[in-house]
N, C-alpha and C. Protein backbone atom coordinates (compact mmCIF):
# COMPACT_ATOMS: atom_id res chain seq x y z
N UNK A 1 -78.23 -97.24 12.58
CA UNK A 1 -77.51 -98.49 12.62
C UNK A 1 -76.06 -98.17 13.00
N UNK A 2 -75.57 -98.95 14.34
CA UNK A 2 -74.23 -98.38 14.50
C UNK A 2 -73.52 -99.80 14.72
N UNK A 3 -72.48 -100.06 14.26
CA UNK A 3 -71.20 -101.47 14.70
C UNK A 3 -71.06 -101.62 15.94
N UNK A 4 -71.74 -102.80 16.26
CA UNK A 4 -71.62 -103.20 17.66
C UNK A 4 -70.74 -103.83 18.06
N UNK A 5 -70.12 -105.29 17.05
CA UNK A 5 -69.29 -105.74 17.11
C UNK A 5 -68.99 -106.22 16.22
N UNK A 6 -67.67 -106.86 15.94
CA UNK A 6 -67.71 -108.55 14.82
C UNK A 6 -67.76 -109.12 15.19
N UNK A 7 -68.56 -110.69 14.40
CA UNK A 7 -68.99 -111.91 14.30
C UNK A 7 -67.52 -112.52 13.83
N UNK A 8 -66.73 -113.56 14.30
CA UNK A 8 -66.27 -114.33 14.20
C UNK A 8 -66.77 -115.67 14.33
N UNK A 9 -67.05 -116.36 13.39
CA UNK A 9 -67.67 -118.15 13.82
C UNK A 9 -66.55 -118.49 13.43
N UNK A 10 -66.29 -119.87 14.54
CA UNK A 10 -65.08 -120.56 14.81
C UNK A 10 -64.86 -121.80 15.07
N UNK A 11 -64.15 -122.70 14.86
CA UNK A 11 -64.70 -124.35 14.80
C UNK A 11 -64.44 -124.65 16.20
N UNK A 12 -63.45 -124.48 16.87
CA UNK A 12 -63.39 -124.69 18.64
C UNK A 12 -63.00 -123.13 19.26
N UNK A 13 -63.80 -123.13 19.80
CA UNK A 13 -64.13 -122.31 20.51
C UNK A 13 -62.81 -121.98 21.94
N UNK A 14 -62.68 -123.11 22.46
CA UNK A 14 -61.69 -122.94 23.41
C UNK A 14 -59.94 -122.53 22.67
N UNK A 15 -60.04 -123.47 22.13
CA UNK A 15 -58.35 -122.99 20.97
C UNK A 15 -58.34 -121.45 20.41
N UNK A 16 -59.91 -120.87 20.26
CA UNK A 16 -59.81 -119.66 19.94
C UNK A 16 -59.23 -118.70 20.48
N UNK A 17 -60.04 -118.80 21.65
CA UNK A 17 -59.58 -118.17 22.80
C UNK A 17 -58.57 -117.88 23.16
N UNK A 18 -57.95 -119.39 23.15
CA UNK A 18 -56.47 -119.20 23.53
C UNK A 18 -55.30 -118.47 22.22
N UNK A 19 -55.91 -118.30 21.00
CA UNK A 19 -55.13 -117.57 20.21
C UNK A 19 -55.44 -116.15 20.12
N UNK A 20 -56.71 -115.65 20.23
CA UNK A 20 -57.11 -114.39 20.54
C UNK A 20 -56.54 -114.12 21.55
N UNK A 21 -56.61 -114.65 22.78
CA UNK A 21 -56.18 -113.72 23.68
C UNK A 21 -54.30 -114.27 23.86
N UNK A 22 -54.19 -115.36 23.73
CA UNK A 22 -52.48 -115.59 24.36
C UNK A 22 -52.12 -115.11 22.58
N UNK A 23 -52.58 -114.78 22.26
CA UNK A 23 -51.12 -114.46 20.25
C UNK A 23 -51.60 -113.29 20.48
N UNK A 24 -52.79 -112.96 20.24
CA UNK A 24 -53.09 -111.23 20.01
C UNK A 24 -53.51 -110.62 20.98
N UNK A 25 -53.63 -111.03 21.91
CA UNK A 25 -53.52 -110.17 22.86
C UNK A 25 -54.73 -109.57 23.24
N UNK A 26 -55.88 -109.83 22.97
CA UNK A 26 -57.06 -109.30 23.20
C UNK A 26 -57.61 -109.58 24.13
N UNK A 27 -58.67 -108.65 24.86
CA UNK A 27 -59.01 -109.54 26.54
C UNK A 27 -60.34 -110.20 26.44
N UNK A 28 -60.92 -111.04 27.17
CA UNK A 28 -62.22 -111.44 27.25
C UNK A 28 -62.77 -110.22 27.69
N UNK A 29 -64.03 -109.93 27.57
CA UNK A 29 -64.91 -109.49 27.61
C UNK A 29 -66.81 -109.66 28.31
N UNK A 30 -66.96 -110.76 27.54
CA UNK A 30 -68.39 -111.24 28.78
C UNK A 30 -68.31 -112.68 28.05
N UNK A 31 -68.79 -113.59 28.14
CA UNK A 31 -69.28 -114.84 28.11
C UNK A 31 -70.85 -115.30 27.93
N UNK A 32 -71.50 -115.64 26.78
CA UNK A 32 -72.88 -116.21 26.58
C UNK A 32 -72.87 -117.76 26.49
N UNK A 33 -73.24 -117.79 27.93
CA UNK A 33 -73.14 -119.50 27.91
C UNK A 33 -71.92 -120.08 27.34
N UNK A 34 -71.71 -121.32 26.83
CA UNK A 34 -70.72 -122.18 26.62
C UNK A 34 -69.96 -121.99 24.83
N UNK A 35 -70.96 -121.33 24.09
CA UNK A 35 -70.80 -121.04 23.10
C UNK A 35 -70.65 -119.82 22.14
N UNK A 36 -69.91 -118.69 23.22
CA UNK A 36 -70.08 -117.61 22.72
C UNK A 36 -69.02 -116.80 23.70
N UNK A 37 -68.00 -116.09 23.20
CA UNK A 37 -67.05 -114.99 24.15
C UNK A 37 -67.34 -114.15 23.24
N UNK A 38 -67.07 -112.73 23.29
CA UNK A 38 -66.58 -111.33 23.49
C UNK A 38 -65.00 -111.05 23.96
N UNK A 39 -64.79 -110.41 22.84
CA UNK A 39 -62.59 -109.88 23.18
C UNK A 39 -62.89 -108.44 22.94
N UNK A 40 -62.35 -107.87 23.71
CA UNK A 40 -62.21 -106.60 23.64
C UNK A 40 -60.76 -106.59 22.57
N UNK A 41 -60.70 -105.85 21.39
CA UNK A 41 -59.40 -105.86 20.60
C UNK A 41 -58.62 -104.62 21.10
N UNK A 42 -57.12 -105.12 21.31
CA UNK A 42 -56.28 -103.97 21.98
C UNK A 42 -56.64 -102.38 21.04
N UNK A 43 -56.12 -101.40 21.69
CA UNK A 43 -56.22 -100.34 21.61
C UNK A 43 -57.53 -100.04 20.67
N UNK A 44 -58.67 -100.51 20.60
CA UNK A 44 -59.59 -100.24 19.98
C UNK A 44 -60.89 -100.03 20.78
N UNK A 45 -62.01 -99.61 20.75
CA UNK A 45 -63.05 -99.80 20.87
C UNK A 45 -63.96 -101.06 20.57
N UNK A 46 -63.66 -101.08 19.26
CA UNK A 46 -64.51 -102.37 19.21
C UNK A 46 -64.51 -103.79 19.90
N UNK A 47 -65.16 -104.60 19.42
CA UNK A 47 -65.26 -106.26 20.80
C UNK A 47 -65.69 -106.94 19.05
N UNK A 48 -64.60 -107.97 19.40
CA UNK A 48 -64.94 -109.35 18.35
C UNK A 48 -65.86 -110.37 19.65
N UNK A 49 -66.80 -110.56 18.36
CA UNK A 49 -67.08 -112.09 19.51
C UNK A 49 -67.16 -113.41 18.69
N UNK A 50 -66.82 -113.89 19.39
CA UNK A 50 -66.14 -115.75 18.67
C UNK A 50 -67.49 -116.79 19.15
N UNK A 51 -68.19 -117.34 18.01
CA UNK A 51 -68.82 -118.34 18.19
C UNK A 51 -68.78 -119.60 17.61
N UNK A 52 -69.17 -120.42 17.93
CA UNK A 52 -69.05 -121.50 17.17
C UNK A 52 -70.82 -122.17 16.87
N UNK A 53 -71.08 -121.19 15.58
CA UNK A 53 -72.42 -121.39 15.15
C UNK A 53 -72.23 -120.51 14.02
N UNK A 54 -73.30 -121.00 13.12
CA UNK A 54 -73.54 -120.01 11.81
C UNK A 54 -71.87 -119.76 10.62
N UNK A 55 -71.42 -120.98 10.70
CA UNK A 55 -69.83 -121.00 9.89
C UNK A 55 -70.73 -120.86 8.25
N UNK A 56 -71.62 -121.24 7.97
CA UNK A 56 -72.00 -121.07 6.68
C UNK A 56 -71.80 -119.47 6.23
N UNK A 57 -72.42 -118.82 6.82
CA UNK A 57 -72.49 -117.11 7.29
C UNK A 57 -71.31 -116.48 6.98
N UNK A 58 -70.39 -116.91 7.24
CA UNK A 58 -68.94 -116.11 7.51
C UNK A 58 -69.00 -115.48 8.09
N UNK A 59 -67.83 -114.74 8.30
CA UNK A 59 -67.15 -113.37 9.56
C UNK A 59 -68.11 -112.01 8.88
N UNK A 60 -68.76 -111.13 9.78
CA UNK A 60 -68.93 -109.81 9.80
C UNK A 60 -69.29 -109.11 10.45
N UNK A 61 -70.22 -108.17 10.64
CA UNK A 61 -70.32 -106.87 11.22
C UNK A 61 -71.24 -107.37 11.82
N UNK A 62 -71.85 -107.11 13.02
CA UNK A 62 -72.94 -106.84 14.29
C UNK A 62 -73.31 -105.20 14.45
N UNK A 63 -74.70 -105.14 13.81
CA UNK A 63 -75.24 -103.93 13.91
C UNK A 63 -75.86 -103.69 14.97
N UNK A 64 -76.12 -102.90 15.67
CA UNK A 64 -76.96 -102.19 16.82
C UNK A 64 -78.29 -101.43 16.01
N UNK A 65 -79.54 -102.17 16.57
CA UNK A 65 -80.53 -100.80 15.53
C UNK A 65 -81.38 -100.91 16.95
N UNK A 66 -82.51 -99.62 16.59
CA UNK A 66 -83.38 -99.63 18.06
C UNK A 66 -84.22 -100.88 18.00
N UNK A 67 -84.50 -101.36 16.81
CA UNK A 67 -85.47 -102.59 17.53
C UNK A 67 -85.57 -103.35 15.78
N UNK A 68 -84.72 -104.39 16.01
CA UNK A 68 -84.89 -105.86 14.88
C UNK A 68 -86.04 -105.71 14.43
N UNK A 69 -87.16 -105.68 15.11
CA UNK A 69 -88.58 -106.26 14.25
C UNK A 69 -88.99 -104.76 13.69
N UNK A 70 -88.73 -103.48 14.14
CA UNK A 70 -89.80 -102.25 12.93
C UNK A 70 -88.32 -102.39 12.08
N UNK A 71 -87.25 -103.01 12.07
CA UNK A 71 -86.11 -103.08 10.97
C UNK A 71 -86.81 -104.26 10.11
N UNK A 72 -86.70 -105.48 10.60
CA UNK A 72 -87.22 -106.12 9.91
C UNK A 72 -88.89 -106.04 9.15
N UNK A 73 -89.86 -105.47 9.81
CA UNK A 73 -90.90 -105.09 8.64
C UNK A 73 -90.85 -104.09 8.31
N UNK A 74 -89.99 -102.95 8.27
CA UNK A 74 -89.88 -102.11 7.26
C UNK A 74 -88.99 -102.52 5.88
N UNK A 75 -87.79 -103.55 6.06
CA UNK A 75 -87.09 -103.89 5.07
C UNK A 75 -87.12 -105.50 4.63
N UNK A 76 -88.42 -106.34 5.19
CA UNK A 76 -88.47 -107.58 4.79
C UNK A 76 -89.04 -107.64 3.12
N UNK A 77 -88.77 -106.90 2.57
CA UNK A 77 -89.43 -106.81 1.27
C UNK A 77 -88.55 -106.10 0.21
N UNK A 78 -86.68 -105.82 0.68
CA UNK A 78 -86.19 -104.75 0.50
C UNK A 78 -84.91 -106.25 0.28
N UNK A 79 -84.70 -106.52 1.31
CA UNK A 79 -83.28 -107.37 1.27
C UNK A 79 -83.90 -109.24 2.08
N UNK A 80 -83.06 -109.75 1.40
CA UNK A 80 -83.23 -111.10 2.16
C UNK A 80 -82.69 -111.81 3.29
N UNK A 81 -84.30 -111.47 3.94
CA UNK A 81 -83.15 -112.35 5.42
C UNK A 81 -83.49 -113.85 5.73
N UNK A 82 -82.34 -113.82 6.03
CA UNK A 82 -81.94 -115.40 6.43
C UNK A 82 -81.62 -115.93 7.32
N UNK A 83 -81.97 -115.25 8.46
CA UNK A 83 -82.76 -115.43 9.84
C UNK A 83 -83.61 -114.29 10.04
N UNK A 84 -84.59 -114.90 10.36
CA UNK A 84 -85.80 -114.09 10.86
C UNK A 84 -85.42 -113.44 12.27
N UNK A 85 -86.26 -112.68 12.98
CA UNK A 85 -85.99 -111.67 14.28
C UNK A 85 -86.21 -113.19 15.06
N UNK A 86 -85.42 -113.29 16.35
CA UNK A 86 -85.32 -113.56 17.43
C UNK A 86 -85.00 -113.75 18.71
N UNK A 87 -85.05 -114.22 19.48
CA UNK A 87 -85.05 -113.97 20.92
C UNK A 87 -83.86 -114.12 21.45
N UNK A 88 -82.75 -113.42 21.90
CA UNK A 88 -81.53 -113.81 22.31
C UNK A 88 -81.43 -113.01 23.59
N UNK A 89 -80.62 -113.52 24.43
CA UNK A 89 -80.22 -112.98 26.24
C UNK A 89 -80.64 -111.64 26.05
N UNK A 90 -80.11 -110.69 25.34
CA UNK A 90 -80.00 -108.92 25.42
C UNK A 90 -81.08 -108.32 24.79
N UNK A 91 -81.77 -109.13 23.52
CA UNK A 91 -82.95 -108.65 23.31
C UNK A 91 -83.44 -109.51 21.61
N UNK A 92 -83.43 -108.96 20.46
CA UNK A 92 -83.82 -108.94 19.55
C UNK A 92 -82.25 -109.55 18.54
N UNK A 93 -82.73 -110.55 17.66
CA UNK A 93 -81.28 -110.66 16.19
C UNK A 93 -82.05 -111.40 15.18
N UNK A 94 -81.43 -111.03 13.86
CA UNK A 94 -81.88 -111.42 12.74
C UNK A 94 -80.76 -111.22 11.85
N UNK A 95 -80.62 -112.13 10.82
CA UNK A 95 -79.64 -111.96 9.98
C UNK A 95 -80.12 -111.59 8.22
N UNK A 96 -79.71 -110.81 7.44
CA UNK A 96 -79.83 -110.02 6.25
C UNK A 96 -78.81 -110.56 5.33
N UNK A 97 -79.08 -110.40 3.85
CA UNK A 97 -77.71 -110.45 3.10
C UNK A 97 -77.61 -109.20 2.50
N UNK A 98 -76.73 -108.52 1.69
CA UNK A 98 -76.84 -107.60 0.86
C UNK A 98 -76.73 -108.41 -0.40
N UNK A 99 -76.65 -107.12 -1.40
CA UNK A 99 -76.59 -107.79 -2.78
C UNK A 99 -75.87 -108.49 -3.17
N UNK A 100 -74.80 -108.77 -2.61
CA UNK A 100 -74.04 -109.01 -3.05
C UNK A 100 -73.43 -110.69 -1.89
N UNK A 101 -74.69 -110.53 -1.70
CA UNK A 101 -74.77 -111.80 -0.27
C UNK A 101 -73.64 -112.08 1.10
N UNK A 102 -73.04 -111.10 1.25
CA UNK A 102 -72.52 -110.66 2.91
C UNK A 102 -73.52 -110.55 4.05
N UNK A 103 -73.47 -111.10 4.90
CA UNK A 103 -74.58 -110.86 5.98
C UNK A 103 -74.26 -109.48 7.01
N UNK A 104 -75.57 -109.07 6.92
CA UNK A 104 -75.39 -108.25 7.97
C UNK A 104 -76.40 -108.71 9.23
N UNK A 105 -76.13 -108.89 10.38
CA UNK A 105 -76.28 -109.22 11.74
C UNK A 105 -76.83 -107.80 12.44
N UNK A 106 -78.03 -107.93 12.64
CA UNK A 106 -78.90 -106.75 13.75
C UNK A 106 -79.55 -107.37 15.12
N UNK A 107 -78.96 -106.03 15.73
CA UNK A 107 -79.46 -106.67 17.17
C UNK A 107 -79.91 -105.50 17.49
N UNK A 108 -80.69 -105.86 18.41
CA UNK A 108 -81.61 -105.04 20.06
C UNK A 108 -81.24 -105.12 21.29
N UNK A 109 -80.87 -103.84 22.10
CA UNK A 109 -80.98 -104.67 23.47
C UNK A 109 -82.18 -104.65 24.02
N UNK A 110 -83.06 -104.92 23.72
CA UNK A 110 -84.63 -104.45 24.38
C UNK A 110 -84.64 -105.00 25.44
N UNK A 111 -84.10 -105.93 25.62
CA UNK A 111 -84.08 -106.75 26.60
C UNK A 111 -83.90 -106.47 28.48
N UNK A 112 -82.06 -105.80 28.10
CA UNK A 112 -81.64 -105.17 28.58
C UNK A 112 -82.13 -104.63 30.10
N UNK A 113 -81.45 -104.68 31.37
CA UNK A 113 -82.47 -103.51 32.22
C UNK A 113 -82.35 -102.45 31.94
């Protein structure tokens, strides 16, 4: 499991933008349809991405694993998820809580070429 990105959910999406990138300075990155950017954060590696979905959820981590579903039936009996595996542009996502009910966010690119 490696940090792919952060999850930011955000109530407008366009105002975001414009404070991520015109206040802090961060660059766009890719675009998923109408409801979803990617910022590359200055001098870092990592990429926030800003959506406006899942505000119940709060802000966190985007995991990278080789494949959502042998994650999800090896640990559907282990932790509670609260989205099941599904189908998104790049491949595989599902959402988890820990004990302490923080979500953790796993993705796939299976998709991927």
């Amino acid at each position: 499991m490696k940090l792919s990105f952060l999850y930011h959910p955000v109530n407008d999406l366009k105002e975001s933008l414009t404070f991520y990138r015109d206040v802090l300075g961060f660059e766009e990155a890719w675009r998923e349809g109408s409801h979803t950017i990617a910022l590359s954060i200055p001098n870092s590696e990592q990429r926030i991405m800003l959506e406006a979905d899942e505000h119940d959820l709060g802000a966190g981590g985007v995991f990278l694993v080789d494949s959502v579903d042998d994650f999800y039936e090896e640990n559907q009996t282990k932790v509670k998820f609260v989205k099941n595996p599904i189908d998104i542009p790049p491949g595989r996502y599902a959402i988890y809580l820990d004990d302490s009910g923080n979500p953790f966010r796993i993705i796939d690119f299976s998709k991927e070429d």
